[in-house]
N, C-alpha and C. Protein backbone atom coordinates (compact mmCIF):
# COMPACT_ATOMS: atom_id res chain seq x y z
N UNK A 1 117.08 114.24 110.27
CA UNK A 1 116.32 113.04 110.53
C UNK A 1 115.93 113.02 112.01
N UNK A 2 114.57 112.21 112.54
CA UNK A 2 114.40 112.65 113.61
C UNK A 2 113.39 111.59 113.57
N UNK A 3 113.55 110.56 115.17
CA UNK A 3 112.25 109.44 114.94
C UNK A 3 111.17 110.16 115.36
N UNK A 4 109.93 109.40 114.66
CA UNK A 4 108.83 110.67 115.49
C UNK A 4 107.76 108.96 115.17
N UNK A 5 106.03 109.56 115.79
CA UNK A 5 105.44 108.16 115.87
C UNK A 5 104.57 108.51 114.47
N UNK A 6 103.86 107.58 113.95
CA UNK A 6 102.98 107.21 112.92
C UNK A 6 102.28 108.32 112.94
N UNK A 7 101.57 108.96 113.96
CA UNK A 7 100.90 110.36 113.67
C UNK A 7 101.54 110.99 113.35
N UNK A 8 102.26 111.40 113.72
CA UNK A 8 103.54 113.07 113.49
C UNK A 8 103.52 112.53 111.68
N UNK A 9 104.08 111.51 111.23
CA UNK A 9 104.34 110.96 110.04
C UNK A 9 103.23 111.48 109.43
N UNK A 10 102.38 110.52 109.26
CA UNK A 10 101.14 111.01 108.87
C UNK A 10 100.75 112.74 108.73
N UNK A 11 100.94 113.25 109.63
CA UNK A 11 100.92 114.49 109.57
C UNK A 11 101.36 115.66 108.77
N UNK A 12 102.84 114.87 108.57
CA UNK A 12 103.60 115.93 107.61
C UNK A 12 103.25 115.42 106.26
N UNK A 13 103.27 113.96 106.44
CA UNK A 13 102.41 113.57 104.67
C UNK A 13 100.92 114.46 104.36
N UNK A 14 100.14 114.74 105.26
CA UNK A 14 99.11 115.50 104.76
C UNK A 14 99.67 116.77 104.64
N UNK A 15 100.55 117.56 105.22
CA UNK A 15 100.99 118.89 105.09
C UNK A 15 101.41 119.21 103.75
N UNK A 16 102.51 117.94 103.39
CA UNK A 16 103.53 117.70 102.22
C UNK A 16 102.01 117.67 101.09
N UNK A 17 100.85 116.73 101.15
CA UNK A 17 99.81 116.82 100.40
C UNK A 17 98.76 118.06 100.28
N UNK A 18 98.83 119.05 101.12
CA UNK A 18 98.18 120.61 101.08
C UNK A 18 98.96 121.19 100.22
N UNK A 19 100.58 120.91 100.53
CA UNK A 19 101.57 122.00 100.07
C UNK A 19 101.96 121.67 97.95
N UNK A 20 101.30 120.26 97.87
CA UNK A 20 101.25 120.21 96.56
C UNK A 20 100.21 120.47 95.84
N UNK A 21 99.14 120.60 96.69
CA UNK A 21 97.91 120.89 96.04
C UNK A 21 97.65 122.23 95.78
N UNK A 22 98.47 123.08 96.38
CA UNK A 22 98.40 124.48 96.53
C UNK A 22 99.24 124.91 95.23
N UNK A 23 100.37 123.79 94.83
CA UNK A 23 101.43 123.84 93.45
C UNK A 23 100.39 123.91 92.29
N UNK A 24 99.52 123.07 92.61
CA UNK A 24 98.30 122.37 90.91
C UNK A 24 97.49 123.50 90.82
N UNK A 25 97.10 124.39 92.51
CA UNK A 25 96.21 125.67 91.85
C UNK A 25 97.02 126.34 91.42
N UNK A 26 98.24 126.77 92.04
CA UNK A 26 99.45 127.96 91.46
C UNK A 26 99.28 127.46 89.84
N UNK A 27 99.63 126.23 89.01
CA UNK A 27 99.89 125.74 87.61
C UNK A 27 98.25 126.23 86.89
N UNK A 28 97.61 125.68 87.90
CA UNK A 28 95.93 125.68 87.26
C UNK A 28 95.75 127.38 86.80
N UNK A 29 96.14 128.25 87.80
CA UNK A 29 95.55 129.91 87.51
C UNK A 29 96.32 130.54 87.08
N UNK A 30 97.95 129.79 86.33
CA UNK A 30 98.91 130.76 85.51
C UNK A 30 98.76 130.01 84.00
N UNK A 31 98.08 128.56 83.68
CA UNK A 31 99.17 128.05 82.26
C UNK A 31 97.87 128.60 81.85
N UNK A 32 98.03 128.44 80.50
CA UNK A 32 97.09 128.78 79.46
C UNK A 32 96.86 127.87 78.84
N UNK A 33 97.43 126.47 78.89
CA UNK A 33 96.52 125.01 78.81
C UNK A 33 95.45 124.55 79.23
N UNK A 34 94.59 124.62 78.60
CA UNK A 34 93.04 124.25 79.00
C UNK A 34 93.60 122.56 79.73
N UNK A 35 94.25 121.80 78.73
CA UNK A 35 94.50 120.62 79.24
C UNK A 35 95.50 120.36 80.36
N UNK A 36 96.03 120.76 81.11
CA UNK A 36 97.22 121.43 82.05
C UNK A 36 96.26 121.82 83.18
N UNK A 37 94.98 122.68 82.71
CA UNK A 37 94.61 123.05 83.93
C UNK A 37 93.23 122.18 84.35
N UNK A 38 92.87 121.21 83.71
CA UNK A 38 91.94 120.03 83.88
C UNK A 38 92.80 118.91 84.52
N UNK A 39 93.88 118.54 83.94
CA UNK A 39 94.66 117.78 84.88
C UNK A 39 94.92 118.05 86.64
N UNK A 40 95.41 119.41 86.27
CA UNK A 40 95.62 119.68 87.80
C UNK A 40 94.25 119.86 89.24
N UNK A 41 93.43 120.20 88.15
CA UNK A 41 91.84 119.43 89.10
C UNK A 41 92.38 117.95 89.37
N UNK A 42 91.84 116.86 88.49
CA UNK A 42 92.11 115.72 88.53
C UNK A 42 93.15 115.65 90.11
N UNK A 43 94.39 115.75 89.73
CA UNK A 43 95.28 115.54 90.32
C UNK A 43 95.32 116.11 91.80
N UNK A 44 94.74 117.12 92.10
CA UNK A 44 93.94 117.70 93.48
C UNK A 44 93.43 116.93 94.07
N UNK A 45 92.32 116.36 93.58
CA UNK A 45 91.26 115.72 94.02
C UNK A 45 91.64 114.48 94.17
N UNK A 46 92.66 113.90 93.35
CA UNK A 46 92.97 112.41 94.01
C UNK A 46 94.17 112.40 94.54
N UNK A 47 94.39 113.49 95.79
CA UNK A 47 95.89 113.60 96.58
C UNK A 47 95.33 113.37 97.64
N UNK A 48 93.83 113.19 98.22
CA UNK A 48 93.41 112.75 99.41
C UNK A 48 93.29 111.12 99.82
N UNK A 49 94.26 110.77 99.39
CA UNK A 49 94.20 108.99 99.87
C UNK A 49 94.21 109.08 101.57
N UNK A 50 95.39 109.62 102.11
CA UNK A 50 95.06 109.62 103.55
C UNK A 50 94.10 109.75 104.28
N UNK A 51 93.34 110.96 103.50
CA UNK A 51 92.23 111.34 104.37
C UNK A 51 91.06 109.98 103.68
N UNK A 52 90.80 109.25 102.89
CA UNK A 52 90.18 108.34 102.59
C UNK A 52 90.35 107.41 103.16
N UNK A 53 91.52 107.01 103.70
CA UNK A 53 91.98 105.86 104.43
C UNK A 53 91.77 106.06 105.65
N UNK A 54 92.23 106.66 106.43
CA UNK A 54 92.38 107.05 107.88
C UNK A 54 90.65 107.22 108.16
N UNK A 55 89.47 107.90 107.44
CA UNK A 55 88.23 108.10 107.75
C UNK A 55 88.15 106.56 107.76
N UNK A 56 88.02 105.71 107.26
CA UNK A 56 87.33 104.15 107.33
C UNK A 56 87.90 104.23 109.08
N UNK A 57 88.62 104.21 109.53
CA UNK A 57 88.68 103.72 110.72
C UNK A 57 88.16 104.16 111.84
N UNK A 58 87.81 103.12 112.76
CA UNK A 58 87.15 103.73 114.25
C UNK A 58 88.20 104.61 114.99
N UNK A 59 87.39 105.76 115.40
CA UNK A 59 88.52 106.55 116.39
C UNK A 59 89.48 105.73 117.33
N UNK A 60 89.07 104.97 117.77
CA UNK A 60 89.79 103.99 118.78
C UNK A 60 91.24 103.39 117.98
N UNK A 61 90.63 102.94 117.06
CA UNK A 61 91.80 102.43 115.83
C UNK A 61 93.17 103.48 115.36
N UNK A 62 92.37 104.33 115.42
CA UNK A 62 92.85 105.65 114.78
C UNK A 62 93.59 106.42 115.61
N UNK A 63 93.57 106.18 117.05
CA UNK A 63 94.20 106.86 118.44
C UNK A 63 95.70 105.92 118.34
N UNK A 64 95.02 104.54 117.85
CA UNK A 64 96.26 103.51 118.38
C UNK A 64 97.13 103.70 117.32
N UNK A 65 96.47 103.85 115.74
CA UNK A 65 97.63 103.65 114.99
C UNK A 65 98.59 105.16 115.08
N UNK A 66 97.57 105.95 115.19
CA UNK A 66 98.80 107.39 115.51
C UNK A 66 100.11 106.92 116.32
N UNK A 67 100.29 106.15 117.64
CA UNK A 67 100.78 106.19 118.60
C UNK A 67 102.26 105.59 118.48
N UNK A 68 102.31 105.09 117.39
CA UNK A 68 102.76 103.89 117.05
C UNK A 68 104.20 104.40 116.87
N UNK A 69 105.10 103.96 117.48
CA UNK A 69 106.66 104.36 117.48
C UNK A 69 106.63 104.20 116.16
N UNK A 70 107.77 104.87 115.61
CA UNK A 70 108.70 104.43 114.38
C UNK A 70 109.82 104.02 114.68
N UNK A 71 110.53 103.24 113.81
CA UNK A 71 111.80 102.97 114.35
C UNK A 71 112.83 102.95 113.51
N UNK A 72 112.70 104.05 112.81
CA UNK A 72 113.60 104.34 111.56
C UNK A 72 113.55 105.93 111.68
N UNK A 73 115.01 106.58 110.99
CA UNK A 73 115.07 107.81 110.97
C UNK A 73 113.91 108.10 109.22
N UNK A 74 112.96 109.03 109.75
CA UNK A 74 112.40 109.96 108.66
C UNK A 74 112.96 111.35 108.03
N UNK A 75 112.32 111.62 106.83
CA UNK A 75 113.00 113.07 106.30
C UNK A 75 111.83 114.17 107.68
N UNK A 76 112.24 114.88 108.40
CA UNK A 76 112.19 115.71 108.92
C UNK A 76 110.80 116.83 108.17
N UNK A 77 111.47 117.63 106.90
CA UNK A 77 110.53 118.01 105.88
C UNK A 77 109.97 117.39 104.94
N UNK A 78 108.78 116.54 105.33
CA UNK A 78 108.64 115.82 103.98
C UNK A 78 107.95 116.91 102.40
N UNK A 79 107.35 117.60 103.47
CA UNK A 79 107.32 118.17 102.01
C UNK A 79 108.09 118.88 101.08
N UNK A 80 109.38 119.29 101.61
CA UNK A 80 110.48 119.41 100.93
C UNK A 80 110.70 117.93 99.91
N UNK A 81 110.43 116.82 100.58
CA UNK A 81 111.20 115.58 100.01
C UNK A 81 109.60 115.14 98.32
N UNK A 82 108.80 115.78 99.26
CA UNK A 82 107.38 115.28 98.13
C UNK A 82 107.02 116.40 97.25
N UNK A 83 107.83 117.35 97.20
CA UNK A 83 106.97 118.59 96.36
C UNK A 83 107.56 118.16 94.85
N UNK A 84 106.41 119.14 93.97
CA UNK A 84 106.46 119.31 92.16
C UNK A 84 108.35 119.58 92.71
N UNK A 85 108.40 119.07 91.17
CA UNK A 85 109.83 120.21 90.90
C UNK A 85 109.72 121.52 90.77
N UNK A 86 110.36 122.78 90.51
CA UNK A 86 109.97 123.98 90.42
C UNK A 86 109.96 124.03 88.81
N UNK A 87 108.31 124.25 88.62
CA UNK A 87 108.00 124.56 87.22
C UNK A 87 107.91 126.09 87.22
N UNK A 88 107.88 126.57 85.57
CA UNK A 88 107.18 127.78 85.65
C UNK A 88 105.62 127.60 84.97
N UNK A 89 105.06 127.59 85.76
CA UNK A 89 103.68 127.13 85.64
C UNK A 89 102.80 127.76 84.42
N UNK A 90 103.56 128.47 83.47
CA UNK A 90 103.32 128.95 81.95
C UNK A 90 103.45 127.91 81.48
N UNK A 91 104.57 127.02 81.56
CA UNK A 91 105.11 126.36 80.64
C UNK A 91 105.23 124.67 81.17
N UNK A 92 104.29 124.45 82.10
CA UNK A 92 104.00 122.92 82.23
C UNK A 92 103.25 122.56 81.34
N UNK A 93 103.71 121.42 80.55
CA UNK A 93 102.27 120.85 79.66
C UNK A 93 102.27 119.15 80.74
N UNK A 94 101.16 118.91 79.91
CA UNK A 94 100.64 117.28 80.60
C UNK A 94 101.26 116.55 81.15
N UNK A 95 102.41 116.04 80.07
CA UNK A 95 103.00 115.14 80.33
C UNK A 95 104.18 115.35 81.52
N UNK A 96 104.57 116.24 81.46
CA UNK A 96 105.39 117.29 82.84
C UNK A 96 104.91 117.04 83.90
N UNK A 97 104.04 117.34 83.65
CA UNK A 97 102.88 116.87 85.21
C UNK A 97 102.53 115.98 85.60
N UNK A 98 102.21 115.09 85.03
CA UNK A 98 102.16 113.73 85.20
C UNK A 98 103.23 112.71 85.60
N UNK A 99 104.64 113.15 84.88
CA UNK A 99 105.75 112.37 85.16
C UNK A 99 106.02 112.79 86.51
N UNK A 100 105.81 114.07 86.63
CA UNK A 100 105.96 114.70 88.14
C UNK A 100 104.94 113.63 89.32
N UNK A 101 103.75 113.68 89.20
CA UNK A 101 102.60 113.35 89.79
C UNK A 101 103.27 111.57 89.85
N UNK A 102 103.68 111.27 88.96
CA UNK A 102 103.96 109.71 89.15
C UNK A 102 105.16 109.67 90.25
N UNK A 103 106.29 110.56 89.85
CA UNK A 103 107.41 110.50 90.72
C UNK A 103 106.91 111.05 91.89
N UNK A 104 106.19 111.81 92.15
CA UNK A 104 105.81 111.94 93.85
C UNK A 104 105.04 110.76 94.43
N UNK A 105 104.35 109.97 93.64
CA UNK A 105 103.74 108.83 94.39
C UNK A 105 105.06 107.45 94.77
N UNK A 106 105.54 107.77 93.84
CA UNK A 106 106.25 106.63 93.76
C UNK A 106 107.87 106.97 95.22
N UNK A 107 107.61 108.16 95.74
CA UNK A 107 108.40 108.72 96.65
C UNK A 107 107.73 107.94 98.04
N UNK A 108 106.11 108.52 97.52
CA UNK A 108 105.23 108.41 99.06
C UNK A 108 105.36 106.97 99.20
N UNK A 109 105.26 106.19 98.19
CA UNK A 109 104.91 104.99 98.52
C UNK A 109 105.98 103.93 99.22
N UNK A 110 107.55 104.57 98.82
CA UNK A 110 108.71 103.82 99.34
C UNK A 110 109.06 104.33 100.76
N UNK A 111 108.41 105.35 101.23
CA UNK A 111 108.55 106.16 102.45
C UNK A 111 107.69 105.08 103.33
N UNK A 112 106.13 105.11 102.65
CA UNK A 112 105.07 103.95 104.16
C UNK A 112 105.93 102.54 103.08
N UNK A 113 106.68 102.08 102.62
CA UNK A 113 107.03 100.62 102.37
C UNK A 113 108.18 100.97 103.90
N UNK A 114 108.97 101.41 103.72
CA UNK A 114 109.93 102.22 104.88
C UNK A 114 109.50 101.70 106.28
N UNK A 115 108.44 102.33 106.50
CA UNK A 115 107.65 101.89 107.71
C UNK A 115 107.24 100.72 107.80
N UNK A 116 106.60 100.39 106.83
CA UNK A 116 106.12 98.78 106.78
C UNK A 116 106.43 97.92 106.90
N UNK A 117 108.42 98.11 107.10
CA UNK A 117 109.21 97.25 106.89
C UNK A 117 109.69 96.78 108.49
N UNK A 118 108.82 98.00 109.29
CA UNK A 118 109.69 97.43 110.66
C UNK A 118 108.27 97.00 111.23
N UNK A 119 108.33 96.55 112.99
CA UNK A 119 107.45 95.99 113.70
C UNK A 119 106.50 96.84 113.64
N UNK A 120 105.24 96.63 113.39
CA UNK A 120 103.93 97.53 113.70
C UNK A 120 102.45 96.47 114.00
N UNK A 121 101.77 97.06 114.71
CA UNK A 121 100.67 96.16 115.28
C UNK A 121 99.66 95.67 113.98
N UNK A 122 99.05 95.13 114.03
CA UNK A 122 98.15 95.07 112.65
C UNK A 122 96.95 95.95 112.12
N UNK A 123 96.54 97.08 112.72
CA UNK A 123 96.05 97.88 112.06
C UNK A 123 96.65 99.12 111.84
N UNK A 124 98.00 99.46 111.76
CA UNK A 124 98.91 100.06 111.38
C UNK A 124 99.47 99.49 110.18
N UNK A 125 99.51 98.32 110.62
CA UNK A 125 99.80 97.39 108.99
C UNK A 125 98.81 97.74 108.19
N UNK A 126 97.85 97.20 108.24
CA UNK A 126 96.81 97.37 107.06
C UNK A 126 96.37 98.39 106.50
N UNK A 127 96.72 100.09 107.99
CA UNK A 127 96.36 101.15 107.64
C UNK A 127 97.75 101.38 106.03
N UNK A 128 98.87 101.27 106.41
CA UNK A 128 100.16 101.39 105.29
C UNK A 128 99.94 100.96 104.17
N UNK A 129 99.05 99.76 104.27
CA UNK A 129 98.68 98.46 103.22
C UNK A 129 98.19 99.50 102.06
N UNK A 130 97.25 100.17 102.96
CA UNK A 130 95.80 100.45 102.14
C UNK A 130 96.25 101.69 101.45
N UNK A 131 97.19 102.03 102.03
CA UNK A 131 97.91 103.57 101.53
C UNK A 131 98.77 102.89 100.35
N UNK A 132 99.74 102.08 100.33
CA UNK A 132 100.20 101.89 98.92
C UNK A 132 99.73 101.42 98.26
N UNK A 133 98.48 100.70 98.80
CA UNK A 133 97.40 100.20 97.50
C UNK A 133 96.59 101.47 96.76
N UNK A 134 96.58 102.68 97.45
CA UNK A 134 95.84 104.13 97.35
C UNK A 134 96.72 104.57 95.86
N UNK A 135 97.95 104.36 96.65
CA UNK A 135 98.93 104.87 95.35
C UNK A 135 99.53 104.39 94.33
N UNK A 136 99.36 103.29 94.59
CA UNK A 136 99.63 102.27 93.05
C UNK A 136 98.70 102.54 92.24
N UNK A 137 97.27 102.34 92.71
CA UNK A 137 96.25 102.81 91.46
C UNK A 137 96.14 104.10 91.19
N UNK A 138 96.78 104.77 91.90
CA UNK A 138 97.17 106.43 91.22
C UNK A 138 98.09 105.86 89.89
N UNK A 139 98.99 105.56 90.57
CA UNK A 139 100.22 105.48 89.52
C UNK A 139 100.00 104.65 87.87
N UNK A 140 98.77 103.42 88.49
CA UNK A 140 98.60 103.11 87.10
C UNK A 140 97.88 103.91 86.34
N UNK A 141 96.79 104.91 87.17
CA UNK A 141 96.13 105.85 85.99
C UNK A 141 96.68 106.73 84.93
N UNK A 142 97.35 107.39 86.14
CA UNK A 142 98.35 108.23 85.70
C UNK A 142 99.35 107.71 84.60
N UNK A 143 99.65 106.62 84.86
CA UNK A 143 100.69 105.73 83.42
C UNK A 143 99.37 105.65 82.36
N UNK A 144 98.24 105.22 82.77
CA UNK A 144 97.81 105.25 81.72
C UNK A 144 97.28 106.03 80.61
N UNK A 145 97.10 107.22 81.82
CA UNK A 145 96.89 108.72 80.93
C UNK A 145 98.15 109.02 80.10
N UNK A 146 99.15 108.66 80.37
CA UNK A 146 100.64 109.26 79.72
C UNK A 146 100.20 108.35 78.52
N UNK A 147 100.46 106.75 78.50
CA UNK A 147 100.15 105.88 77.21
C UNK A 147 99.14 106.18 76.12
N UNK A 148 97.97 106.81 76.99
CA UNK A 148 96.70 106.91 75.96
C UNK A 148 96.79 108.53 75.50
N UNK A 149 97.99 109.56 76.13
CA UNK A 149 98.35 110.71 75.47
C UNK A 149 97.14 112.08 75.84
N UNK A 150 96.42 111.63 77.04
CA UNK A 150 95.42 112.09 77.50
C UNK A 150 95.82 113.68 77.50
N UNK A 151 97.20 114.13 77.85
CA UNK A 151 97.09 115.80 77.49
C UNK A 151 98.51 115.74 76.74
């Protein structure tokens, strides 16, 4: 554990988000599920909440919220703490992936609640805001693809 500021954070959350996206091509170019490997598109493409969030803001905004102490110990590797489980990417079907894809959001999202919970200026707030609002509506899709049996 190691305090570091809102950028550094940020940082390893996008790293931790390369290093899973790189998991969905590994699953995408070994299973032999047509439906397995349409998901893991999907699921690529909507792992960029940060970078969706953080672009709305003015550089100026964006200098300040980096800067921003933390004041809580973080996991060090987050992407150790955010990665798939180790599949063998033959043998992921849908729903595997998905329960996976839900439990990593539902990681990210108690990590910026974490932060959210101590002093931060208000567009650091709202930047966190907008990030667990990013990932809740992941999470309900994703529940809802599991309910409606989508793979």
């Amino acid at each position: 554990m190691a305090n570091v500021t809102l950028g550094v954070f940020l940082d390893r959350c996008r790293d931790a988000e390369l290093q899973l996206e790189a998991s969905y091509s590994e699953i995408r170019d070994r299973s032999p599920d047509k439906g397995v490997r349409l998901l893991t598109y999907y699921l690529a493409r909507h792992r960029r909440h940060q970078q969706q969030v953080l672009g709305g803001l003015e550089p100026g905004t964006l200098r300040q919220v980096r800067k921003a102490a933390l004041k809580c110990d973080l996991p060090v590797d987050l992407s150790a703490e955010l990665r798939l489980p180790d599949f063998v990417p033959e043998s992921v079907n849908g729903v595997m992936l998905i329960e996976a894809a839900v439990a990593h959001d539902h990681k990210l999202t108690a990590l910026y609640r974490l932060i959210l919970a101590q002093p931060l200026d208000g567009a650091a707030r709202d930047m966190l805001e907008a990030l667990i609002r990013a990932e809740e509506r992941d999470i309900a899709m994703l529940k809802k693809m599991l309910d409606m049996r989508y793979f």
